[in-house]
Each structure stands twice: as C-alpha cells, then as structure tokens.
C-alpha atoms as a PDB file:
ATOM      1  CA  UNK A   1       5.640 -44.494 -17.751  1.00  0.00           C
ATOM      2  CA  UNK A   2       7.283 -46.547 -15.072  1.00  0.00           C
ATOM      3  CA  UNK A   3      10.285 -47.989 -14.660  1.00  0.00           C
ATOM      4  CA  UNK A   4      10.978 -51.273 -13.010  1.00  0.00           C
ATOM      5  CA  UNK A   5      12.763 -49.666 -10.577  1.00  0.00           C
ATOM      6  CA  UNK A   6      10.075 -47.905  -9.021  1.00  0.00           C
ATOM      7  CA  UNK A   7       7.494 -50.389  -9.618  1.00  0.00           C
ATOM      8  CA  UNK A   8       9.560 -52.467  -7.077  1.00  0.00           C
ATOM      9  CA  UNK A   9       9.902 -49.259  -4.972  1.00  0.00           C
ATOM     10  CA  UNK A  10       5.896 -48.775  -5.025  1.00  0.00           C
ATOM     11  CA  UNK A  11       5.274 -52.503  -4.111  1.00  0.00           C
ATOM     12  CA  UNK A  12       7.778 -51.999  -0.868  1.00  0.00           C
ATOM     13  CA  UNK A  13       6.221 -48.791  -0.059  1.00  0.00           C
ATOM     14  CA  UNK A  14       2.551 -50.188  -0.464  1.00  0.00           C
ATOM     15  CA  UNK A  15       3.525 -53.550   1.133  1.00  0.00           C
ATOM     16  CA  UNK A  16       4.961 -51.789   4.407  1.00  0.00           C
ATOM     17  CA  UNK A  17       1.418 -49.882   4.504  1.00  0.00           C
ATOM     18  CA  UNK A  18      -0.323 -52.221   5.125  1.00  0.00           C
ATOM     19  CA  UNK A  19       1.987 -53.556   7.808  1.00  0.00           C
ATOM     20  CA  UNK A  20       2.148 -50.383   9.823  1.00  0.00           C
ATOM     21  CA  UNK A  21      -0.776 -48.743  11.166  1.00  0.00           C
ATOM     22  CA  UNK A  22      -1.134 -45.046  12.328  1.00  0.00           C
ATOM     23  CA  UNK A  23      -1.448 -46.020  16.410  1.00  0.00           C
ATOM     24  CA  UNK A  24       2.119 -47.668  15.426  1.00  0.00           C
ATOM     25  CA  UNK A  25       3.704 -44.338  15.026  1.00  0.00           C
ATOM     26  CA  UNK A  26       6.325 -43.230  17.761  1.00  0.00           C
ATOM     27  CA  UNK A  27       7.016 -40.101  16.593  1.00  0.00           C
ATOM     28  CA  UNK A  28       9.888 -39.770  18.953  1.00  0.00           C
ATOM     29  CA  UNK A  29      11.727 -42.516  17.333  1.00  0.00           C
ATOM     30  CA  UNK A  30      10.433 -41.150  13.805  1.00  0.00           C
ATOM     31  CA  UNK A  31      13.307 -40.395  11.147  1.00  0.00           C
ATOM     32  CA  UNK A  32      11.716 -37.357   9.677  1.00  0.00           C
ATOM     33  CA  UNK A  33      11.214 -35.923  12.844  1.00  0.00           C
ATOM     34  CA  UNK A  34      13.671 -36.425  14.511  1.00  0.00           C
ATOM     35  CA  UNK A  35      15.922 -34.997  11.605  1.00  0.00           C
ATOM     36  CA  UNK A  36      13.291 -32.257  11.708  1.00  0.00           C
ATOM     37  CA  UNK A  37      14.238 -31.282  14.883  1.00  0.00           C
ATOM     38  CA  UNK A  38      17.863 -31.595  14.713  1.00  0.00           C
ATOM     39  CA  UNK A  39      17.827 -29.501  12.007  1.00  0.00           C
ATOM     40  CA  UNK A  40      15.988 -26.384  13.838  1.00  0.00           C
ATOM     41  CA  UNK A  41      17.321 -27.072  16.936  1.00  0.00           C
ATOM     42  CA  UNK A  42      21.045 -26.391  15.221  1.00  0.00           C
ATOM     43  CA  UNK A  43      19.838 -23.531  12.869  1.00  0.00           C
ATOM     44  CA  UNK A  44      17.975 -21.700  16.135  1.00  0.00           C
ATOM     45  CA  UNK A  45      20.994 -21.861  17.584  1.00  0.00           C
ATOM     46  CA  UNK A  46      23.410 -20.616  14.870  1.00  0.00           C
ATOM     47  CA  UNK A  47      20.727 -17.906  14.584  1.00  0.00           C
ATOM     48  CA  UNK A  48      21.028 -16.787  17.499  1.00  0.00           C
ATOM     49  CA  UNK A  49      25.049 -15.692  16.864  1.00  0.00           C
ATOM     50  CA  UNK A  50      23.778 -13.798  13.459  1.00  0.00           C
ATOM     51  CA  UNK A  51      20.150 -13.169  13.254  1.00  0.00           C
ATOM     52  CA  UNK A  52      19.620  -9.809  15.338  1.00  0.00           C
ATOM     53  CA  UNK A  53      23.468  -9.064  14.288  1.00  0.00           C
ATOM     54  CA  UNK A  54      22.789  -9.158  10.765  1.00  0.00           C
ATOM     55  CA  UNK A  55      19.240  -8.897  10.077  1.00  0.00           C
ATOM     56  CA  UNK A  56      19.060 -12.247   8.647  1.00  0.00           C
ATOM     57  CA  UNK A  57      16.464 -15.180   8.862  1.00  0.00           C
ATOM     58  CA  UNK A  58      17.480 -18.437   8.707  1.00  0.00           C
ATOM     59  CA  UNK A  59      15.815 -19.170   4.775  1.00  0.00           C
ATOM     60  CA  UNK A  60      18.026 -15.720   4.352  1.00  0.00           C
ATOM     61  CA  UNK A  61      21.147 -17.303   5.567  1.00  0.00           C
ATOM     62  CA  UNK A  62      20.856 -20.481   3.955  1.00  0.00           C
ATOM     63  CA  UNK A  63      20.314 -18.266   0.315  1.00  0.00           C
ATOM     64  CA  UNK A  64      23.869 -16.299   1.321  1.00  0.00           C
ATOM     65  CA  UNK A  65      25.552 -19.604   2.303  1.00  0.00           C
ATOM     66  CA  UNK A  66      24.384 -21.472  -0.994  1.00  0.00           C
ATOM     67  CA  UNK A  67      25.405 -17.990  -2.850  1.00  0.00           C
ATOM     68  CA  UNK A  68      28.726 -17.963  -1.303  1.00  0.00           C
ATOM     69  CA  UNK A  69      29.707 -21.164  -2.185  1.00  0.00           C
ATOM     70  CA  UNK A  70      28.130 -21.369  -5.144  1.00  0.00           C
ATOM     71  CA  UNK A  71      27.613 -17.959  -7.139  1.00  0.00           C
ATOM     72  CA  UNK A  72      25.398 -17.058 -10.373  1.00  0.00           C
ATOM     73  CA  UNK A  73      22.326 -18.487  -9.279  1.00  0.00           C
ATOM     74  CA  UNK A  74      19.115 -18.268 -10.407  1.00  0.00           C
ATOM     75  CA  UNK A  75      15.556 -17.893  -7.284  1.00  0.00           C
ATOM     76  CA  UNK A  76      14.685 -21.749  -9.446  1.00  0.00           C
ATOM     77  CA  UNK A  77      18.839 -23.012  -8.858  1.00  0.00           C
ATOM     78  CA  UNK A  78      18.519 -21.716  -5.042  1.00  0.00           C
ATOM     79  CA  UNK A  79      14.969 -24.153  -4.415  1.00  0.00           C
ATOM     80  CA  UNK A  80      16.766 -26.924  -5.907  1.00  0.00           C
ATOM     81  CA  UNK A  81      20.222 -26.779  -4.086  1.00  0.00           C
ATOM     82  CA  UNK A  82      18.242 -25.887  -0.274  1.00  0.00           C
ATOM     83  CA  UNK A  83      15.109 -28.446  -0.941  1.00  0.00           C
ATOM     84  CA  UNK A  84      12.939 -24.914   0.055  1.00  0.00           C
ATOM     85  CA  UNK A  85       9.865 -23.862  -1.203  1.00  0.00           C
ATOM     86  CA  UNK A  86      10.043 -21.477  -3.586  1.00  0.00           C
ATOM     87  CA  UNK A  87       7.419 -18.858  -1.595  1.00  0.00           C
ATOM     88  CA  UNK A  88      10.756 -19.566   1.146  1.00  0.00           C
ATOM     89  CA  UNK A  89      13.047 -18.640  -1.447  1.00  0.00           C
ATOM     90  CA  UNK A  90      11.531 -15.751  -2.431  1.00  0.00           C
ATOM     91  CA  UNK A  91      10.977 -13.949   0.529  1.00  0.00           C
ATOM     92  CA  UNK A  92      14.589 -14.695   1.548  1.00  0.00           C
ATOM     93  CA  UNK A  93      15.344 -12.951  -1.999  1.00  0.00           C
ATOM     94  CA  UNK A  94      13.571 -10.171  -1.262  1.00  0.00           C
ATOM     95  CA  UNK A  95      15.303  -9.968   2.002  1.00  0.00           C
ATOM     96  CA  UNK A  96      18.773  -9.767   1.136  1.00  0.00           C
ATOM     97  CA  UNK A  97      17.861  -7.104  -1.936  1.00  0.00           C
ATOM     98  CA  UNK A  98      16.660  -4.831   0.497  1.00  0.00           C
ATOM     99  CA  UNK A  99      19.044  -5.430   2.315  1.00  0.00           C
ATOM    100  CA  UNK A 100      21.943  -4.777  -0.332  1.00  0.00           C
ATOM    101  CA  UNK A 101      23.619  -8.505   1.044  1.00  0.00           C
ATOM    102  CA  UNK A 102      22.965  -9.555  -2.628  1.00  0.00           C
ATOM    103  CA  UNK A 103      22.844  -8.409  -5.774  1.00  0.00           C
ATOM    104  CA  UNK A 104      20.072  -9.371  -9.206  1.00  0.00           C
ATOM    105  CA  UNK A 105      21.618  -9.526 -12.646  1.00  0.00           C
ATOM    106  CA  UNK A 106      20.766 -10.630 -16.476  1.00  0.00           C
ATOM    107  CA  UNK A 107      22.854 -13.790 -17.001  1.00  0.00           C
ATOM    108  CA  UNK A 108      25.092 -12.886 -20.049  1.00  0.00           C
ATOM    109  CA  UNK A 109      24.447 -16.656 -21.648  1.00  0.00           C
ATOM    110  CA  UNK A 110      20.750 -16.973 -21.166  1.00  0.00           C
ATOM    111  CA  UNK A 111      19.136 -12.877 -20.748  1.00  0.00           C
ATOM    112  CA  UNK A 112      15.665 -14.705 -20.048  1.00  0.00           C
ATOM    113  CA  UNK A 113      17.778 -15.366 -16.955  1.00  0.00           C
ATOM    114  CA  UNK A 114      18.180 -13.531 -13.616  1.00  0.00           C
ATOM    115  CA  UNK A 115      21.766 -14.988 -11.508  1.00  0.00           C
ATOM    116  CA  UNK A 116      21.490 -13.630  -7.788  1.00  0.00           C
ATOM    117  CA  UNK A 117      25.072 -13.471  -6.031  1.00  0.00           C
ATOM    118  CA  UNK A 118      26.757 -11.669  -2.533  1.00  0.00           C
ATOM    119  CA  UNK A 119      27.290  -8.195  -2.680  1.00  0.00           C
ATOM    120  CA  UNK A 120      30.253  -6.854  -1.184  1.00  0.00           C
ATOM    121  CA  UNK A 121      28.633  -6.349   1.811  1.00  0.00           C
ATOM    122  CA  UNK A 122      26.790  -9.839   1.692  1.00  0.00           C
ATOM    123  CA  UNK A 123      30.548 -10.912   1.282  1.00  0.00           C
ATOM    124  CA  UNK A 124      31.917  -9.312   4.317  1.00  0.00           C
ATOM    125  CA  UNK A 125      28.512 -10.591   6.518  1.00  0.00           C
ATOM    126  CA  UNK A 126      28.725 -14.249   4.812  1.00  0.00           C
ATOM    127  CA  UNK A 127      33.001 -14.217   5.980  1.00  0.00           C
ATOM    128  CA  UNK A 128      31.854 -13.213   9.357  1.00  0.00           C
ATOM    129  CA  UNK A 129      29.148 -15.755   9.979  1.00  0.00           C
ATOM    130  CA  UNK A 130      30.880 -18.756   8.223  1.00  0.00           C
ATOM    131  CA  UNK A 131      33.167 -19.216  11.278  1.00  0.00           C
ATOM    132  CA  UNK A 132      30.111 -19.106  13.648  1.00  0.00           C
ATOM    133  CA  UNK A 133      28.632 -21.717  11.608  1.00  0.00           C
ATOM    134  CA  UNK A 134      31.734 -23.798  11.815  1.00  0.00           C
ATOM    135  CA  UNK A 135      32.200 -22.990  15.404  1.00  0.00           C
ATOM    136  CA  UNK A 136      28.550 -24.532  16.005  1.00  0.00           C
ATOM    137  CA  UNK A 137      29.448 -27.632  13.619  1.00  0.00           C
ATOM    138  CA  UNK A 138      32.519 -28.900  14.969  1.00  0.00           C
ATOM    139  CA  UNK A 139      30.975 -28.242  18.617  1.00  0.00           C
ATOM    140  CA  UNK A 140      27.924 -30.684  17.471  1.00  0.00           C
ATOM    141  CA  UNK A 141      30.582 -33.050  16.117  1.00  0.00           C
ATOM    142  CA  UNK A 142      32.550 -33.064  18.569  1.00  0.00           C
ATOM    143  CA  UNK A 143      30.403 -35.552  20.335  1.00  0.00           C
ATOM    144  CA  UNK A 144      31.308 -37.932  17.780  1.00  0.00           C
ATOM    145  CA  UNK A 145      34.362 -39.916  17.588  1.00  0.00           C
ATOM    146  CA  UNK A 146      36.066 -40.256  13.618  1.00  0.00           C
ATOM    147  CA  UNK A 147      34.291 -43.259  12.791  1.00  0.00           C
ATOM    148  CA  UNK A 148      30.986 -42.569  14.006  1.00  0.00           C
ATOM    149  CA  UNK A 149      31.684 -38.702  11.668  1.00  0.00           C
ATOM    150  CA  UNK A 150      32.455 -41.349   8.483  1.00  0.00           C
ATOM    151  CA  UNK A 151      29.801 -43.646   9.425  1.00  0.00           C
ATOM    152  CA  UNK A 152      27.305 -40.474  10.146  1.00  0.00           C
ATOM    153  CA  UNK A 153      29.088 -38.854   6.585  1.00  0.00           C
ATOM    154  CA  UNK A 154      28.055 -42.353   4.771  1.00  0.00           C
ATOM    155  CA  UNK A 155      24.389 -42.433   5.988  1.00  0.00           C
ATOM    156  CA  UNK A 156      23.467 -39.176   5.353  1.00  0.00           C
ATOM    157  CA  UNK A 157      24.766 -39.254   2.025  1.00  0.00           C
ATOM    158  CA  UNK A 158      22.466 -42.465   1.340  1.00  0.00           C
ATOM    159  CA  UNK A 159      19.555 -41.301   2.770  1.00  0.00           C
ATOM    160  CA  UNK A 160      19.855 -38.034   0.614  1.00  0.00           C
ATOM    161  CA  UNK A 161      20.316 -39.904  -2.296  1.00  0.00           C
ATOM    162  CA  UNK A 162      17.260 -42.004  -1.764  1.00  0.00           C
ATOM    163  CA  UNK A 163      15.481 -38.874  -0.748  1.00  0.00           C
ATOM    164  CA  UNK A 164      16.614 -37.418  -4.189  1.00  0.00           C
ATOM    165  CA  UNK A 165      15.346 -40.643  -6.035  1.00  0.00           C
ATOM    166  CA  UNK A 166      12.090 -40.323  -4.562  1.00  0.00           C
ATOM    167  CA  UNK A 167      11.627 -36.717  -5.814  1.00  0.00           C
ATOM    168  CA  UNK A 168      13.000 -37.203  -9.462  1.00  0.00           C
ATOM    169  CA  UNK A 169      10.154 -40.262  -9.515  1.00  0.00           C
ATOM    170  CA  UNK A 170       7.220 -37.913  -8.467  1.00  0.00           C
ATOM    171  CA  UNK A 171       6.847 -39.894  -5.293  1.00  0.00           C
ATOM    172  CA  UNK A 172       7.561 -36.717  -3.057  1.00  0.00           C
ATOM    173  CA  UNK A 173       4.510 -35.287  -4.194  1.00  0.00           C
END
C-alpha cells in the first residue's frame, strides 16, 4: 500500500531518471562516494592507532563502540544501530567472543533473546581507544570553523533522516 508521501517521492526519483543519464555521472563529485570514502579514509586511519594493538577490525570496533554506549544488545539491534550487514555483524560477533572483549547472555525479559555487551576487558580496550577516536575527530574537525561544525551537524542529520525514510519505505532495496 502506498502512501502519498512516497508516491510523490517515486515520481521525483523516476522524473530525475530520466533527466540524468549514466555518461552524466562524475563520480568524484558523487555524494555516496564521496561519503564512502570519507568514511574509510577516517576509519583506516583510526585503525591504524588500535587494530594491530587490540586485535580489532573496524566492523569489530564499531560493535564495541555501539556496545559501549549502548549496552544489552541483541546481533539484530547492532545491524540496525551501524546500517551493517548482518554477515558484518556477525563475524565482528564472533570476533570479540573469542576474543573475551564481549560477553553473550539470555535477556531476562524476552529468554528467546540473546543481549551482547563489553566484558571487562572489552571495557578497559573500548576506554583506551575512545580517546584515539576522539583524538582523530576533533583533528578532522578542526578544519572546520563553529558554524560550518553546526551547519555540517544540520546536514548530516537531514540526509540521515532521509536516508532512514528511504529504508522504512522499501526503497533501499
């Protein structure tokens, strides 16, 4: 069943395919890409201070970060709150087990359910890296002046949110 909502979303996507053609497509100047690569470019490099350190991956880190901030989560919670894959996800799981950086228990409300969270040695690495992380952050920033942060703060948080819309409508798939 469709809403209006994305009935008007469909007709702008569909109307701006036919304007744009595939020889039209600068990937350089690209959105997705270019996000794409800011993305690895920053997590390579942030990697680099933990990975051989720790033993971690990056889809490993990014499970401990979302697990420190956020505890009691389920493998299913973890692909929702990072966007991974669940294959991603799992792997990373399987990881930090072995590991001993985090920990697999029955969820006292809901048994059906397994909540993952830090160990207390996934603690002690997550409270060590965190600063790197920030370290690497506020370097990146630091190329921006306040407003451009708010301004940069404001767009991401749109496009996010219209990234979000797209996938609760199907139209991710």
């Amino acid at each position: 069943m469709t809403t209006d909502n994305t009935t008007k979303v469909d007709r702008e996507i569909n109307a701006n395919l036919e304007v744009v053609r595939p020889d039209d497509l600068r990937l350089e100047k690209f959105l997705p890409y270019r996000l794409s690569v800011l993305s690895n470019r920053v997590s390579n490099a942030i990697a680099q201070a933990y990975g051989a350190r720790f033993d971690l991956t990056i889809p490993a880190w990014r499970v401990m970060a979302i697990l420190g901030r956020f505890p009691n989560l389920s493998a299913a919670d973890l692909v929702e709150q990072t966007a991974m894959d669940k294959v991603a996800i799992s792997r990373a799981v399987s990881i930090l087990l072995k590991n001993d950086y985090i920990t697999r228990s029955e969820d006292l409300a809901d048994r059906r359910r397994q909540v993952l969270n830090l160990s207390e040695l996934g603690r002690d690495v997550y409270e060590r890296i965190v600063p790197l992380a920030q370290q690497y952050e506020n370097d990146l920033m630091g190329s921006l002046s306040d407003e451009e942060r708010k301004q940069l703060d404001s767009i991401i948080e749109k496009l996010m949110s219209r990234a979000q819309d797209w996938a609760n409508r199907g139209l991710m798939d």
